[in-house]
PDB file of N, CA and C in Angstrom:
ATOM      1  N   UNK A   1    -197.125  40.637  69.605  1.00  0.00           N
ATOM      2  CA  UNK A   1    -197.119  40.098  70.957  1.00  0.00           C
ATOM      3  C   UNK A   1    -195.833  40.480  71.679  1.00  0.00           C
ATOM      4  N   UNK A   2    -194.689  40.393  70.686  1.00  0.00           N
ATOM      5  CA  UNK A   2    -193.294  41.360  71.173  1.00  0.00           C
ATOM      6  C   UNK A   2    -193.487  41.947  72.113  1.00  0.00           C
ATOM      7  N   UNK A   3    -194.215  42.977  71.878  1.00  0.00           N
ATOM      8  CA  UNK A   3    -194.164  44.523  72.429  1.00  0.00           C
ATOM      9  C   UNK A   3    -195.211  44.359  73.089  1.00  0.00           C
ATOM     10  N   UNK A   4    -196.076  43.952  73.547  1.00  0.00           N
ATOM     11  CA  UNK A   4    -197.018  43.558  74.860  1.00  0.00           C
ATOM     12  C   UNK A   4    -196.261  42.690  75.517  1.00  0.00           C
ATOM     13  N   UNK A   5    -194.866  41.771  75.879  1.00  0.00           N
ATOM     14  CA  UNK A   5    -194.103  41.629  76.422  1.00  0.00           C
ATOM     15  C   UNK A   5    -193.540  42.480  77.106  1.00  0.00           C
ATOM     16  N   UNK A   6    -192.353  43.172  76.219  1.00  0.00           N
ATOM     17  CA  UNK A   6    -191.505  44.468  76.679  1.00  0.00           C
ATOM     18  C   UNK A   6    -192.449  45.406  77.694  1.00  0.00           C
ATOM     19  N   UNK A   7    -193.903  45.696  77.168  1.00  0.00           N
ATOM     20  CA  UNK A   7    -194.542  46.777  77.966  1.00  0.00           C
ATOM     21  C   UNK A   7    -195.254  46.548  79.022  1.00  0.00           C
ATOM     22  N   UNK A   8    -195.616  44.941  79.190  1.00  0.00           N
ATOM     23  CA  UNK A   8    -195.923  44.366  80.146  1.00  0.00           C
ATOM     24  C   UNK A   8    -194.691  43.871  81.461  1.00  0.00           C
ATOM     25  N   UNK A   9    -193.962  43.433  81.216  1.00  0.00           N
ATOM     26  CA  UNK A   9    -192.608  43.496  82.302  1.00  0.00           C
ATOM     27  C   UNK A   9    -191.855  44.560  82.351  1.00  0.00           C
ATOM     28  N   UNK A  10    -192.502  45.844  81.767  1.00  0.00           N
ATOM     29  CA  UNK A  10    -191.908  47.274  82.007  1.00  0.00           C
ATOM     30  C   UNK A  10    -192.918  47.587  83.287  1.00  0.00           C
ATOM     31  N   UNK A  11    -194.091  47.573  82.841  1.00  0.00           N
ATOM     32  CA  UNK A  11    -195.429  48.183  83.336  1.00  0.00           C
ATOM     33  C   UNK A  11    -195.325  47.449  85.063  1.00  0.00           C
ATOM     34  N   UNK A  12    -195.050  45.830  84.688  1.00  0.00           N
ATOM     35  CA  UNK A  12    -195.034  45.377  86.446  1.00  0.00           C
ATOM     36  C   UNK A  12    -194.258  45.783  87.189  1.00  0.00           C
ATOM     37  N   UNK A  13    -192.721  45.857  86.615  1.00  0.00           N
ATOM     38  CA  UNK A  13    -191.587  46.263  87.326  1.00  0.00           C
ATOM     39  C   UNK A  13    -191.405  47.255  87.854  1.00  0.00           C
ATOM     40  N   UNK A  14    -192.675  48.178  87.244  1.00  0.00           N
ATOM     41  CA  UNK A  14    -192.595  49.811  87.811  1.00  0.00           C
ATOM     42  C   UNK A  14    -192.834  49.901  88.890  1.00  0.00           C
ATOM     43  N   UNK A  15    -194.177  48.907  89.551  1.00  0.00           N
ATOM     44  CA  UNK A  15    -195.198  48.515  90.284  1.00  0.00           C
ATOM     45  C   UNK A  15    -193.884  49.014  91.970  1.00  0.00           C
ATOM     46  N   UNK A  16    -193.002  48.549  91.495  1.00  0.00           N
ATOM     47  CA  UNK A  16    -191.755  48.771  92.643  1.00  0.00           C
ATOM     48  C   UNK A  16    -191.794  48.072  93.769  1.00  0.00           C
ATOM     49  N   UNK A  17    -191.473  49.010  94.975  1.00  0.00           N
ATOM     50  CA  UNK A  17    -191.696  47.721  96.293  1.00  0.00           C
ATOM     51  C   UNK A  17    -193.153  48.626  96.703  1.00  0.00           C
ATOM     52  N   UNK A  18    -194.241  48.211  95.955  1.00  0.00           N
ATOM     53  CA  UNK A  18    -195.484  48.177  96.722  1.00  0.00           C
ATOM     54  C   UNK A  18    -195.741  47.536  97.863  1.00  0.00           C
ATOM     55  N   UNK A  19    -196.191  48.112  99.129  1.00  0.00           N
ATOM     56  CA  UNK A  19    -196.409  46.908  99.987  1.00  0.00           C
ATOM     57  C   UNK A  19    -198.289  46.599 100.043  1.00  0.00           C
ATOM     58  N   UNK A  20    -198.838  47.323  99.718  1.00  0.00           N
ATOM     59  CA  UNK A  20    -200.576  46.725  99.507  1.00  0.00           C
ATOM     60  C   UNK A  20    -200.616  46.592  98.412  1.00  0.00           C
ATOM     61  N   UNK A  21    -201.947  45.359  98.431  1.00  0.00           N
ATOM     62  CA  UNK A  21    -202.347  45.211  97.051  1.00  0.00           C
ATOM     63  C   UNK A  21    -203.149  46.515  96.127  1.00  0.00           C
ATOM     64  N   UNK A  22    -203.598  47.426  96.476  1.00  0.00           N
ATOM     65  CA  UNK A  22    -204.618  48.475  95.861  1.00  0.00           C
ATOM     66  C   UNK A  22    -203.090  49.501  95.490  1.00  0.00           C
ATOM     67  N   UNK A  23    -202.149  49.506  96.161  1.00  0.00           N
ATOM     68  CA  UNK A  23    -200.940  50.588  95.574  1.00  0.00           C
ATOM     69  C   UNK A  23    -200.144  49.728  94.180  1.00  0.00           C
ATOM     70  N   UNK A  24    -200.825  48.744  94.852  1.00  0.00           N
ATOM     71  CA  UNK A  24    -199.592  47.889  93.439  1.00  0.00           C
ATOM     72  C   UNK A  24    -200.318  48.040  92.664  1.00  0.00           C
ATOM     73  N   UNK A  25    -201.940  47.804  92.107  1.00  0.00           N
ATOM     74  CA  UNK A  25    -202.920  47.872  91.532  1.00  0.00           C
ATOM     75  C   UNK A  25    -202.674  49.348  90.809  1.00  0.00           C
ATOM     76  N   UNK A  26    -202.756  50.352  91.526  1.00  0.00           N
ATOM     77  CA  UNK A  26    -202.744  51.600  90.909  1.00  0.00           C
ATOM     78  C   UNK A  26    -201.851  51.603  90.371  1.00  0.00           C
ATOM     79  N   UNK A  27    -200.610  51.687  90.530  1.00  0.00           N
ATOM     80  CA  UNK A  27    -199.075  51.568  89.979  1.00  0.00           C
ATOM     81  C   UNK A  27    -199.116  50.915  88.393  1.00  0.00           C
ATOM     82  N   UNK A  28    -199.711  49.403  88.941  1.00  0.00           N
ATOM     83  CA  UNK A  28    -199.876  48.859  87.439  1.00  0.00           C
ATOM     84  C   UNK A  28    -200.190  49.542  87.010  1.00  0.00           C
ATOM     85  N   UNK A  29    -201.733  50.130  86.992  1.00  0.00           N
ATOM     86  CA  UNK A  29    -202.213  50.717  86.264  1.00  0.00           C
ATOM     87  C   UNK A  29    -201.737  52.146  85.749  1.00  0.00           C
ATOM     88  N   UNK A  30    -201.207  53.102  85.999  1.00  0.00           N
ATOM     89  CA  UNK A  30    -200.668  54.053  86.182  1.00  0.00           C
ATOM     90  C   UNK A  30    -199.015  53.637  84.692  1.00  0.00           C
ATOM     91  N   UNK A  31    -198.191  53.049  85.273  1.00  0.00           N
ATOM     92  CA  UNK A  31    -197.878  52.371  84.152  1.00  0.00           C
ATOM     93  C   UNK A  31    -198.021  52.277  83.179  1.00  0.00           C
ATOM     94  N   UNK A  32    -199.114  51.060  82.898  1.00  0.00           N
ATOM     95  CA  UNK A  32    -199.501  50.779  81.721  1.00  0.00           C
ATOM     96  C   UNK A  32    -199.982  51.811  81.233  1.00  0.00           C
ATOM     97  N   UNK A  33    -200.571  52.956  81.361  1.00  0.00           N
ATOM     98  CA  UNK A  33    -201.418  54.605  80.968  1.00  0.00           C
ATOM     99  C   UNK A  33    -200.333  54.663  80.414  1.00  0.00           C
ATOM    100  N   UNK A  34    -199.069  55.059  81.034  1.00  0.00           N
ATOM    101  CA  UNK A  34    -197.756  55.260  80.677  1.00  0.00           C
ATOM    102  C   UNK A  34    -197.286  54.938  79.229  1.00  0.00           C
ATOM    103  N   UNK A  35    -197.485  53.628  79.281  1.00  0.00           N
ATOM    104  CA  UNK A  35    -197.357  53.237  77.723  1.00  0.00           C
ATOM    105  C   UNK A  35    -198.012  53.479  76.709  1.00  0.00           C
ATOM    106  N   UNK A  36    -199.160  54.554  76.968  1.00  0.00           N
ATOM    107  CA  UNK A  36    -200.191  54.508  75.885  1.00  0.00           C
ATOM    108  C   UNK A  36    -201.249  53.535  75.714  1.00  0.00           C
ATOM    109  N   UNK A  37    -201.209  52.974  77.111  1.00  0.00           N
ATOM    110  CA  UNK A  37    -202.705  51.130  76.747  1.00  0.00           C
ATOM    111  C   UNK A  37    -203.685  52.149  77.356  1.00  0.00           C
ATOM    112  N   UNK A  38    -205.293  51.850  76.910  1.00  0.00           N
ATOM    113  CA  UNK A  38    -206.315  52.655  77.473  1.00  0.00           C
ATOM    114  C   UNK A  38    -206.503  52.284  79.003  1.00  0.00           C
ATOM    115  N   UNK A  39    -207.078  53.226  79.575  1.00  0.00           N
ATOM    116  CA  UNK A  39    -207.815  52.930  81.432  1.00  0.00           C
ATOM    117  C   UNK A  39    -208.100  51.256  81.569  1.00  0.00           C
ATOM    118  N   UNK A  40    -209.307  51.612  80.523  1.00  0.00           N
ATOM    119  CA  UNK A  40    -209.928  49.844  80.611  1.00  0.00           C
ATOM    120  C   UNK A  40    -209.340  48.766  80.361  1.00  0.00           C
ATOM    121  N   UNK A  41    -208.756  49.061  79.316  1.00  0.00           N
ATOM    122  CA  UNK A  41    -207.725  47.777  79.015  1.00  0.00           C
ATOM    123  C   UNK A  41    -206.537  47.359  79.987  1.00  0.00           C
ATOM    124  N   UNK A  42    -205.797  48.347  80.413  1.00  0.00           N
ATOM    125  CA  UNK A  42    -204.755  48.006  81.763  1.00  0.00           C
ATOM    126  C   UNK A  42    -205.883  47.676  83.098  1.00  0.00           C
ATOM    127  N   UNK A  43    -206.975  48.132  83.357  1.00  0.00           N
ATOM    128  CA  UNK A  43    -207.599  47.682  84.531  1.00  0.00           C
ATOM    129  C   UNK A  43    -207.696  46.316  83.981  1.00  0.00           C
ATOM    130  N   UNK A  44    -208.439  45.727  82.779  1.00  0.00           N
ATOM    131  CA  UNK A  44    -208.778  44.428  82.225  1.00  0.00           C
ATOM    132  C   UNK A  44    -207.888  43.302  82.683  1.00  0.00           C
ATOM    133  N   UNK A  45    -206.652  44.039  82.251  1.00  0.00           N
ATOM    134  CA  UNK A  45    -205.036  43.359  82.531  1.00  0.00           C
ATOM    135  C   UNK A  45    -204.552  42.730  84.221  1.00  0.00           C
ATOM    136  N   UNK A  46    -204.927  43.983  84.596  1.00  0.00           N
ATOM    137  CA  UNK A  46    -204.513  43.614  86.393  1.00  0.00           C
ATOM    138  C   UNK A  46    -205.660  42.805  86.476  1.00  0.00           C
ATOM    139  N   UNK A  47    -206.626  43.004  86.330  1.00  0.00           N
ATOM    140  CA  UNK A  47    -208.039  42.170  86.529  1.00  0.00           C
ATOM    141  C   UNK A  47    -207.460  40.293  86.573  1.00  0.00           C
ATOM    142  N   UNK A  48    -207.078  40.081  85.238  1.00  0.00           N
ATOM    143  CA  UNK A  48    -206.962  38.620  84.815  1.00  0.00           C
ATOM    144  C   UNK A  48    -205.893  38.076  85.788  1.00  0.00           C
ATOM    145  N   UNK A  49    -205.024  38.974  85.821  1.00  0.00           N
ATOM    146  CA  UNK A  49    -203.719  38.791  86.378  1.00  0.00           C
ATOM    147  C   UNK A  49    -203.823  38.430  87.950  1.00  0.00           C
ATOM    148  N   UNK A  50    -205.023  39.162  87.902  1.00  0.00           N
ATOM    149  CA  UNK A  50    -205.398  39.164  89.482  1.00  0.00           C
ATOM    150  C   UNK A  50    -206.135  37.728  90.039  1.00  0.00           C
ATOM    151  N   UNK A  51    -207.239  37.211  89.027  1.00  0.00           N
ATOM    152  CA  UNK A  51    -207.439  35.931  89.274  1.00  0.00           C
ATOM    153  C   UNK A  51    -206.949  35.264  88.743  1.00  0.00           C
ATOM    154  N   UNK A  52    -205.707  35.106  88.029  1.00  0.00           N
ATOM    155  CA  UNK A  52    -204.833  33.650  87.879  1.00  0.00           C
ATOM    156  C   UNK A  52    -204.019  33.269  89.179  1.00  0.00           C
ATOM    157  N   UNK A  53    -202.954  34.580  89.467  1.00  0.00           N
ATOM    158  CA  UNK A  53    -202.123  34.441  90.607  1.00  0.00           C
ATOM    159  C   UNK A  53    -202.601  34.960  91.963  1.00  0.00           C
ATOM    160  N   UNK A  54    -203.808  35.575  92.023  1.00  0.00           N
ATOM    161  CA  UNK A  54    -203.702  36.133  93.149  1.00  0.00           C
ATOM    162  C   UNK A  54    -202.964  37.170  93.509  1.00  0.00           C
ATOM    163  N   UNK A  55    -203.713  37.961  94.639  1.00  0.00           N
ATOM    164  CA  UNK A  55    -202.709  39.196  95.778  1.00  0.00           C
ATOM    165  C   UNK A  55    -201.606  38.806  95.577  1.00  0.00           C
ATOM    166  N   UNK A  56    -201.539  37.218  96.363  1.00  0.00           N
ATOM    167  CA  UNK A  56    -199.935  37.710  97.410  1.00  0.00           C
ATOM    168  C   UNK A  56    -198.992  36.813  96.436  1.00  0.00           C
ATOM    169  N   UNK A  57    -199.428  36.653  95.267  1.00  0.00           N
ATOM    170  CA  UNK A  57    -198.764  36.141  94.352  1.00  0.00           C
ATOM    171  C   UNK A  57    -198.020  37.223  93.580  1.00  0.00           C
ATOM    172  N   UNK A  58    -199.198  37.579  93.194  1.00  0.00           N
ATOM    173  CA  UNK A  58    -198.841  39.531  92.547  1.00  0.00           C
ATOM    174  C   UNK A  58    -198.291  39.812  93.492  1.00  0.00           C
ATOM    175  N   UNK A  59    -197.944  40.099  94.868  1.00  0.00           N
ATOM    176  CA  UNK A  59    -196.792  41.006  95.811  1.00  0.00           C
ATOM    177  C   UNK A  59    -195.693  39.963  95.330  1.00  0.00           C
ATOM    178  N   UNK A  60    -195.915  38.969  95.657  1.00  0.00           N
ATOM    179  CA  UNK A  60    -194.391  38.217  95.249  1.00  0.00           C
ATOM    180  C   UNK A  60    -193.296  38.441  93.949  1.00  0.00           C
ATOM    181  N   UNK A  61    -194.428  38.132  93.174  1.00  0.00           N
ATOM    182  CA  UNK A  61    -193.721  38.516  92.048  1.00  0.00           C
ATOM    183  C   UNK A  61    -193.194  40.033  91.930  1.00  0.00           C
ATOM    184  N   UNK A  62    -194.225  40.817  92.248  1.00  0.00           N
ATOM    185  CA  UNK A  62    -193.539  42.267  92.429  1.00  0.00           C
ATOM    186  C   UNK A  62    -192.013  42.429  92.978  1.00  0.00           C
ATOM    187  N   UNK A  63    -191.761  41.631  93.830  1.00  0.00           N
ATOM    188  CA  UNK A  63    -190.231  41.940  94.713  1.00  0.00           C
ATOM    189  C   UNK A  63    -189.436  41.165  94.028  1.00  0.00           C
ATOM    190  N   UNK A  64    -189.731  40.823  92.681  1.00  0.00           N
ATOM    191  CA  UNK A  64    -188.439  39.999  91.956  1.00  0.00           C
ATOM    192  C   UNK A  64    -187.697  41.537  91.015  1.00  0.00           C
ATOM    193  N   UNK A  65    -186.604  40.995  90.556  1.00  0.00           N
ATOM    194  CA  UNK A  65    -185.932  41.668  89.699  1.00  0.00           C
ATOM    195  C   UNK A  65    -186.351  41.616  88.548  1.00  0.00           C
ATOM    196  N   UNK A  66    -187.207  40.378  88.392  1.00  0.00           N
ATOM    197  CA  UNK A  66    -186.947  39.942  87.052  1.00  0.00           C
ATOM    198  C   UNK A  66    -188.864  38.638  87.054  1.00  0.00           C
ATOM    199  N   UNK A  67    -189.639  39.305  86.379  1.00  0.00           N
ATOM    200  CA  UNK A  67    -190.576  38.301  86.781  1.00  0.00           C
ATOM    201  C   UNK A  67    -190.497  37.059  85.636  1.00  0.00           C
ATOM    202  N   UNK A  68    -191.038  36.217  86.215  1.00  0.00           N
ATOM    203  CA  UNK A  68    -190.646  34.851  85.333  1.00  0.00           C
ATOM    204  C   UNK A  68    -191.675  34.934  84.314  1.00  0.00           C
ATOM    205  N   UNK A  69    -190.671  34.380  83.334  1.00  0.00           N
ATOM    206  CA  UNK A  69    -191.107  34.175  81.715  1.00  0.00           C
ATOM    207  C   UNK A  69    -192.777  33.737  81.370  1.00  0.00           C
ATOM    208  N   UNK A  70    -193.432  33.219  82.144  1.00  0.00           N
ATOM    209  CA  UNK A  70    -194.593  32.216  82.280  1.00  0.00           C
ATOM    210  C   UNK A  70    -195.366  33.656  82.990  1.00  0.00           C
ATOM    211  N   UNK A  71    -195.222  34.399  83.545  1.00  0.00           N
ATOM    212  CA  UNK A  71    -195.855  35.381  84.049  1.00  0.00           C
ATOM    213  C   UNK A  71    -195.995  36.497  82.836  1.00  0.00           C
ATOM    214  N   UNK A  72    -195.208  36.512  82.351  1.00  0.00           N
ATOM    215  CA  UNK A  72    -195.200  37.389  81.307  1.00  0.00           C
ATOM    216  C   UNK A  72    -195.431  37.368  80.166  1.00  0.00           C
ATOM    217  N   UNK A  73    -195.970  35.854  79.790  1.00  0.00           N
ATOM    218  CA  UNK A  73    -196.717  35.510  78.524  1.00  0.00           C
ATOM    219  C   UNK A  73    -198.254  35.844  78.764  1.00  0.00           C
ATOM    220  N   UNK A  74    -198.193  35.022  80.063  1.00  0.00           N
ATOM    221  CA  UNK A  74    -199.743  35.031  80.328  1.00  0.00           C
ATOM    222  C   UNK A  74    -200.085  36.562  80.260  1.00  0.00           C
ATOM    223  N   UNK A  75    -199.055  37.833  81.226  1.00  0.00           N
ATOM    224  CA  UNK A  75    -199.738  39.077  80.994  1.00  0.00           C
ATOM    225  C   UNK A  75    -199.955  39.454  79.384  1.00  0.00           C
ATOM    226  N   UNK A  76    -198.798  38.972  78.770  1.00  0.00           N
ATOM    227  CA  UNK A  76    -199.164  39.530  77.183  1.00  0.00           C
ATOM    228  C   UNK A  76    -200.084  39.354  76.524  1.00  0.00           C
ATOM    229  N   UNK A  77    -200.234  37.733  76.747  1.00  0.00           N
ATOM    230  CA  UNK A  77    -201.685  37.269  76.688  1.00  0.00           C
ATOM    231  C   UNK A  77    -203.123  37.552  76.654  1.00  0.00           C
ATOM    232  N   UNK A  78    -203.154  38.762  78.121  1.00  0.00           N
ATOM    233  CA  UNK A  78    -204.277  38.723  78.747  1.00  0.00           C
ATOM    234  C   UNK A  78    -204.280  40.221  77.883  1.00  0.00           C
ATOM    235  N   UNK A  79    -203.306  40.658  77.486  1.00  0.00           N
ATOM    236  CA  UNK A  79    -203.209  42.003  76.803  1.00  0.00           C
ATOM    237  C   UNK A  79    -204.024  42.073  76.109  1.00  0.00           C
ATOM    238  N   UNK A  80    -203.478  41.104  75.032  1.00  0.00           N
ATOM    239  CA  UNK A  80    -204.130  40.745  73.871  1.00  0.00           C
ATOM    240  C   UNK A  80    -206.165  40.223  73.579  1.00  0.00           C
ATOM    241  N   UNK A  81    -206.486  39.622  74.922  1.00  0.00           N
ATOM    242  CA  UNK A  81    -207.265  39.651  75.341  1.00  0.00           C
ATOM    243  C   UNK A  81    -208.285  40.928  75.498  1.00  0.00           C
ATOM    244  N   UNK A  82    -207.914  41.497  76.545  1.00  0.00           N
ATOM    245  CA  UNK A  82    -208.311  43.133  76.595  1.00  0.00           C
ATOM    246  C   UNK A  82    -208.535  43.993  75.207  1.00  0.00           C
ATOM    247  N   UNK A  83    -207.234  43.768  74.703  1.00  0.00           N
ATOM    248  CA  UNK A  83    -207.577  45.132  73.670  1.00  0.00           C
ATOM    249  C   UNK A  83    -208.817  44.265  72.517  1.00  0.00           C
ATOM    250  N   UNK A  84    -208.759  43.032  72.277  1.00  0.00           N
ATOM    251  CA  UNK A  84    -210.149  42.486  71.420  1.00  0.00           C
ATOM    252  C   UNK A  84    -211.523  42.557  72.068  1.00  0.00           C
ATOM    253  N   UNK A  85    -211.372  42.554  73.329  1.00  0.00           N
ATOM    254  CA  UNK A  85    -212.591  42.581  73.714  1.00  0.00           C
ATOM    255  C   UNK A  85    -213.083  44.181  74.459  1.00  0.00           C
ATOM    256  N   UNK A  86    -211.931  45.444  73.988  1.00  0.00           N
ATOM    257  CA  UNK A  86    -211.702  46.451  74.422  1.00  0.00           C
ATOM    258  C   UNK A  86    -212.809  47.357  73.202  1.00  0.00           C
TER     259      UNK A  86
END
């Protein structure tokens, strides 16, 4: 779960100063490819991520330095999620 941490607050932070939701979307995704996670499984990821917090939650968090700890379980989480049901 470590390392679906580390690659998950790598993968958002990349996301940068997106200003739409579909560029931040790609970015994630694009990213996470980056790390070696499959297509489906990083779409899976933004997916969950997408109905817990929402868009303009996801933009928010995007413009942090640093996304909060509780954001980044849940993405590891949802990781973990994905790749079992991947």
């Amino acid at each position: 779960m470590k390392s679906y941490v580390m690659l998950f607050s790598t993968v958002f932070l990349l996301a940068g100063c997106s200003d739409d939701n579909t560029k931040l979307k790609g970015e994630f995704i694009r990213g996470c490819l980056s790390g070696g996670v499959d297509k489906a499984v990083c779409a899976c990821i933004y997916e969950k991520l997408e109905d817990k917090y929402g868009q303009e939650e996801l933009l928010r968090i995007n413009a942090l330095t640093q996304a909060p700890a509780l954001f980044l379980e849940d993405g590891a989480q949802f990781a973990m999620q994905c790749v079992k049901s991947g």
